[in-house]
N, C-alpha and C. Protein backbone atom coordinates (compact mmCIF):
# COMPACT_ATOMS: atom_id res chain seq x y z
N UNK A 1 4.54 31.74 -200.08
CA UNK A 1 5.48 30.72 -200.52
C UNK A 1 5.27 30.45 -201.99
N UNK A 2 6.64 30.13 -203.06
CA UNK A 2 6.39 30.05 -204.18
C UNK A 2 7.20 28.90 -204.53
N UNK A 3 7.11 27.62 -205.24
CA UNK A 3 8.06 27.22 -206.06
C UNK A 3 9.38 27.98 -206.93
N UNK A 4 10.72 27.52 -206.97
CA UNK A 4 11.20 28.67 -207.82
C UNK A 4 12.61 27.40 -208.08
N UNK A 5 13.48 27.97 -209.07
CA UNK A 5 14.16 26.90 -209.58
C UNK A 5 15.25 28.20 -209.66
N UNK A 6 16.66 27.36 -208.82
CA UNK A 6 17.68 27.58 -208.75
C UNK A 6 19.00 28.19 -209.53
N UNK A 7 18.93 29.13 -210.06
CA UNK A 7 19.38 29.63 -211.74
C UNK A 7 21.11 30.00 -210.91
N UNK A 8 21.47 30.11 -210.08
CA UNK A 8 23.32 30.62 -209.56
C UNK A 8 22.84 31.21 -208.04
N UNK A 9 24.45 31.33 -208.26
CA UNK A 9 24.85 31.56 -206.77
C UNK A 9 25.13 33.10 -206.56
N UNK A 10 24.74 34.18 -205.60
CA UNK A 10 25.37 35.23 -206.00
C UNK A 10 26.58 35.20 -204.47
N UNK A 11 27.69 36.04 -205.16
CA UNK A 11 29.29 36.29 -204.45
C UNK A 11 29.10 37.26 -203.91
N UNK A 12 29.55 37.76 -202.84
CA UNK A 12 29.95 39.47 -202.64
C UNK A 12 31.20 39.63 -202.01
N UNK A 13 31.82 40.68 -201.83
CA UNK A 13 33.24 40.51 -201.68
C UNK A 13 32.53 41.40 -199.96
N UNK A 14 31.67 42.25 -200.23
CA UNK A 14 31.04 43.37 -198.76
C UNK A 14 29.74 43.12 -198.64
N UNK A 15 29.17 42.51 -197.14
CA UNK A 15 27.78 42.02 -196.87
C UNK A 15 27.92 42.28 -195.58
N UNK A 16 26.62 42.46 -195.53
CA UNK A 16 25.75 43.41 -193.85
C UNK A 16 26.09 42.14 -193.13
N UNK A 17 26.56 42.22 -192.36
CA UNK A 17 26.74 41.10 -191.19
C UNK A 17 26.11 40.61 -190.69
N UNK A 18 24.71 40.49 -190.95
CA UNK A 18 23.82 39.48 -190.79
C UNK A 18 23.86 38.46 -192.01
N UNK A 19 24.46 38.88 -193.28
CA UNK A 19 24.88 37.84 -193.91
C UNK A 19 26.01 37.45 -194.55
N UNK A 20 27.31 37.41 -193.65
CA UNK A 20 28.28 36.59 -193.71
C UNK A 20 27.70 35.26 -193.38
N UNK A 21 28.45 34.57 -193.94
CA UNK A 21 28.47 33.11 -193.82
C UNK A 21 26.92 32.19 -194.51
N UNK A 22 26.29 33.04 -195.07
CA UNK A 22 25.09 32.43 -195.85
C UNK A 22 25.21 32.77 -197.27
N UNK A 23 24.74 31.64 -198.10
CA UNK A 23 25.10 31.65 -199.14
C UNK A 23 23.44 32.54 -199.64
N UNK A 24 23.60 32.90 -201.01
CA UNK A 24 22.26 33.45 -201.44
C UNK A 24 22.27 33.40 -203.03
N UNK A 25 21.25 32.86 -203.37
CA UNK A 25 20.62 32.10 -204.43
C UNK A 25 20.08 32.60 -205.31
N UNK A 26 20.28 32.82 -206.15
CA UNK A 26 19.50 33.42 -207.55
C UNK A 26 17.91 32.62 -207.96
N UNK A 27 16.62 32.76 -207.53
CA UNK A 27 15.86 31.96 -207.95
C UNK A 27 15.00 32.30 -208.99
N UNK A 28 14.71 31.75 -209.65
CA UNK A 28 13.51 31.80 -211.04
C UNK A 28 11.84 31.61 -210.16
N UNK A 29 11.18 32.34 -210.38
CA UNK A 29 10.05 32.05 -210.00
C UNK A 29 9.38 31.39 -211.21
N UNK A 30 8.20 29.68 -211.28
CA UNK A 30 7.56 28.80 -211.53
C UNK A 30 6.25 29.12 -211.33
N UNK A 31 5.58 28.76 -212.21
CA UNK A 31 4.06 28.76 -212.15
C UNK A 31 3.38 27.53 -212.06
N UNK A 32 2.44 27.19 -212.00
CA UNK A 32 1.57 25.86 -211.62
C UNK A 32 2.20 24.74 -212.50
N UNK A 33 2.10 25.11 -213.86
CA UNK A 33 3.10 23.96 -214.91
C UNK A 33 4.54 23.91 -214.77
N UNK A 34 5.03 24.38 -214.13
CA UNK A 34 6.71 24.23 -213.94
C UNK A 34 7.62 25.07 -214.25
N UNK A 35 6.91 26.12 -215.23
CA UNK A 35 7.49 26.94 -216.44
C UNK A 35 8.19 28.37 -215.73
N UNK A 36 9.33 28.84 -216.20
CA UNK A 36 9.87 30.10 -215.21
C UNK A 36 8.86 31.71 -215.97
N UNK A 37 8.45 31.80 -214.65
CA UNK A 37 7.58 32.70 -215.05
C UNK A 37 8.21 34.75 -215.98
N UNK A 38 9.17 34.33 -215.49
CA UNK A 38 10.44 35.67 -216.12
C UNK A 38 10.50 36.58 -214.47
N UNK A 39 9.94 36.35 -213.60
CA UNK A 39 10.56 36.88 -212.26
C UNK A 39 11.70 36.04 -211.54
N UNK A 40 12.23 36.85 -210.85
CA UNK A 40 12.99 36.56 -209.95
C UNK A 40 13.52 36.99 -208.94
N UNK A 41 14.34 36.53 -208.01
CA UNK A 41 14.53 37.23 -206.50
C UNK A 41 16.00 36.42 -206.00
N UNK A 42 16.80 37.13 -205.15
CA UNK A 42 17.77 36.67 -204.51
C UNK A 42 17.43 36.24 -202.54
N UNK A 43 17.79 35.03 -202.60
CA UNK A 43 17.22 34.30 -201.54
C UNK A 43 18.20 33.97 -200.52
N UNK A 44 18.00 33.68 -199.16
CA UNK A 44 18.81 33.48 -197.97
C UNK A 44 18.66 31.32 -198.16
N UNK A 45 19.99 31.07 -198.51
CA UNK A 45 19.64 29.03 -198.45
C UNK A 45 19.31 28.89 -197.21
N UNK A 46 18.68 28.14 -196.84
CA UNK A 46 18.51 28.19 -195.03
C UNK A 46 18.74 26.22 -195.50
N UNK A 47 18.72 25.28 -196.38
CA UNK A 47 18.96 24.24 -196.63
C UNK A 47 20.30 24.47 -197.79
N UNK A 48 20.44 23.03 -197.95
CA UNK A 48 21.77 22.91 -199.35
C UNK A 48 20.84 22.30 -200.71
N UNK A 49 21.02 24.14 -201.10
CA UNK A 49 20.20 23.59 -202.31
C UNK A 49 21.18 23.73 -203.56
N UNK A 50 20.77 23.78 -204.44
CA UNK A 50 22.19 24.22 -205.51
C UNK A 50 21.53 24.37 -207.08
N UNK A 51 22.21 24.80 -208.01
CA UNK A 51 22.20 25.21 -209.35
C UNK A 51 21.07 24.06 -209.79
N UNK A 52 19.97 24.39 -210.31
CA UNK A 52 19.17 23.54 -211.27
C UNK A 52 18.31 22.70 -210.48
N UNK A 53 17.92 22.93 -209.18
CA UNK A 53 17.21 21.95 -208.19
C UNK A 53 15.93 23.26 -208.03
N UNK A 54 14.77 22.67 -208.08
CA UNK A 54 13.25 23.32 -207.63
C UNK A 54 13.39 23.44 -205.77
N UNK A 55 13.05 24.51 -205.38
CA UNK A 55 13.09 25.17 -204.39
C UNK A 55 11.42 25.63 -204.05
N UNK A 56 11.40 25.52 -202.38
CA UNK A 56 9.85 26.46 -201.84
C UNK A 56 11.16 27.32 -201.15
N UNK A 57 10.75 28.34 -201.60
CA UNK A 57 10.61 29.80 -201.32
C UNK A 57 10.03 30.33 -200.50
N UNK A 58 10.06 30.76 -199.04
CA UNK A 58 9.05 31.42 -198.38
C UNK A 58 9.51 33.52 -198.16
N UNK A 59 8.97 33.75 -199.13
CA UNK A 59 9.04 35.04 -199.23
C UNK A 59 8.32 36.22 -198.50
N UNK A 60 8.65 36.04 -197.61
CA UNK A 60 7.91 36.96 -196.25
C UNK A 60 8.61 37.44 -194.75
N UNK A 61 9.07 38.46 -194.77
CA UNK A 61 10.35 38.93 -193.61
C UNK A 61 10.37 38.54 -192.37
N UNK A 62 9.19 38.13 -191.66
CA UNK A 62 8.68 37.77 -189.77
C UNK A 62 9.38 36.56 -190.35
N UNK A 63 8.71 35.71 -191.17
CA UNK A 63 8.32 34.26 -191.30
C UNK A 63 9.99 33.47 -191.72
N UNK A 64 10.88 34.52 -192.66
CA UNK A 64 12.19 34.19 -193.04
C UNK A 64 13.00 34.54 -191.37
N UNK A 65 12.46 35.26 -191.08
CA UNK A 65 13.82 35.55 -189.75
C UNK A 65 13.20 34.43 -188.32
N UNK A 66 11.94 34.20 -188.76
CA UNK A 66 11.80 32.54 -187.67
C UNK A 66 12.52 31.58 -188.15
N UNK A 67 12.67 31.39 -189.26
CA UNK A 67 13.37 30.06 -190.17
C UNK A 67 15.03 30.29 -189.62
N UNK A 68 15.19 31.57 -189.74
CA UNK A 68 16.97 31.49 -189.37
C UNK A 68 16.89 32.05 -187.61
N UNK A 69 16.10 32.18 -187.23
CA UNK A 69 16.29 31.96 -185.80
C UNK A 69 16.41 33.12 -185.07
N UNK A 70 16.06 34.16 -185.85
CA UNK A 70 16.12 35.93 -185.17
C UNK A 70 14.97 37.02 -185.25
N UNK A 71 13.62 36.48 -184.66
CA UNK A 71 12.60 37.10 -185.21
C UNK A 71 12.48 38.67 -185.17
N UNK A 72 14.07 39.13 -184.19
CA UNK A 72 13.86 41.11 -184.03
C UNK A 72 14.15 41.49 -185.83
N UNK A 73 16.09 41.27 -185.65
CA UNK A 73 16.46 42.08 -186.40
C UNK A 73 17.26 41.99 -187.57
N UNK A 74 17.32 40.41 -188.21
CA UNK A 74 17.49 40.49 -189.61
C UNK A 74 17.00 40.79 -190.74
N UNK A 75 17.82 41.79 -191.36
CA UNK A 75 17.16 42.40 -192.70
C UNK A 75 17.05 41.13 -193.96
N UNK A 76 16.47 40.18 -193.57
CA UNK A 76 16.45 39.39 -194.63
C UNK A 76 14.77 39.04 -194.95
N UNK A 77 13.76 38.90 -195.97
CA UNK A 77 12.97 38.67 -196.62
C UNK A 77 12.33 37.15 -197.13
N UNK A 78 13.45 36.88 -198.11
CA UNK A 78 13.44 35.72 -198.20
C UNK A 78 14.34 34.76 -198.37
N UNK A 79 13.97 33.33 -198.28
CA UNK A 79 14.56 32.27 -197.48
C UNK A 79 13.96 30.68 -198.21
N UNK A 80 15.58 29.93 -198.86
CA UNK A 80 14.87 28.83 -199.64
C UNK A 80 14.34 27.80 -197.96
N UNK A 81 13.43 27.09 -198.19
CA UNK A 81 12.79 26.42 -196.75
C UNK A 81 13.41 24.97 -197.07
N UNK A 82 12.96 24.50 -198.76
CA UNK A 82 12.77 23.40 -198.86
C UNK A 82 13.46 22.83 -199.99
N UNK A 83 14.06 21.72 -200.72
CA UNK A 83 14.12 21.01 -202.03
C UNK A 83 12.95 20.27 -202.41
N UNK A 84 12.53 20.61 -203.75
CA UNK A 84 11.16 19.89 -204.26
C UNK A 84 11.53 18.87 -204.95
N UNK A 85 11.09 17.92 -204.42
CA UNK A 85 11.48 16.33 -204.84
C UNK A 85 10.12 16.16 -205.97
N UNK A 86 9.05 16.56 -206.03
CA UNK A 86 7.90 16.78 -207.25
C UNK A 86 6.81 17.40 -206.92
N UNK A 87 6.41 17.70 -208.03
CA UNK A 87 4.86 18.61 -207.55
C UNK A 87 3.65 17.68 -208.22
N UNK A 88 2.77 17.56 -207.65
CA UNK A 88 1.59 16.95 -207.94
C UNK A 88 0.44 17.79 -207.79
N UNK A 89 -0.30 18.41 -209.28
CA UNK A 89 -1.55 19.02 -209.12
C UNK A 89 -2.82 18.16 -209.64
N UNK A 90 -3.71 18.38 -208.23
CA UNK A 90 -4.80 17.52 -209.17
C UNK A 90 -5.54 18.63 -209.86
C-alpha cells in the first residue's frame, strides 16, 4: 500500500469487461513528506475519489480483486481503498 495523489481521470472508448463501469485514476506516487515521487500508476476507484485528493493505494492483484469482490478472475492490480484526510509521522 502507498499514499498517492490523484493527478486525472483516464477515458477509454474499448475496455476488458471486467472494467466497464469503473472509473480509473491516474495516481502520483508520495513519499513520507508528501512530495510526488515522479512514479506513477493507473488505478481501479473502488471509493469516490477525484482530481487533487491523497489516496491509499493498495497495489497488489489477490488483495485488489478481494476489495472488488472477485478473488478468481479479475485482471485488475490496483485499487484506490481509501481518501486521506492527513498523514501523521512521528
Amino acid at each position: 500500500m502507498f499514499v498517492g495523489l490523484v493527478t486525472g481521470e483516464m477515458v477509454s472508448m474499448i475496455n476488458h469487461a471486467d472494467y466497464v463501469s469503473r472509473r480509473l485514476l491516474v495516481i502520483d506516487r508520495l513519499d513520507e513528506a508528501g512530495a510526488a515521487t515522479g512514479g506513477y500508476l493507473i488505478a481501479v476507484a473502488a471509493v469516490d475519489a477525484g482530481v487533487g485528493e491523497r489516496v491509499l493505494v493498495l497495489d497488489e492483484g489477490n488483495g485488489a480483486r478481494q476489495v472488488l469482490g472477485d478473488v478468481k478472475t479479475l485482471p485488475i492490480r490496483s485499487v484506490v481503498v481509501g481518501v486521506v484526510d492527513s498523514v501523521d509521522v512521528a
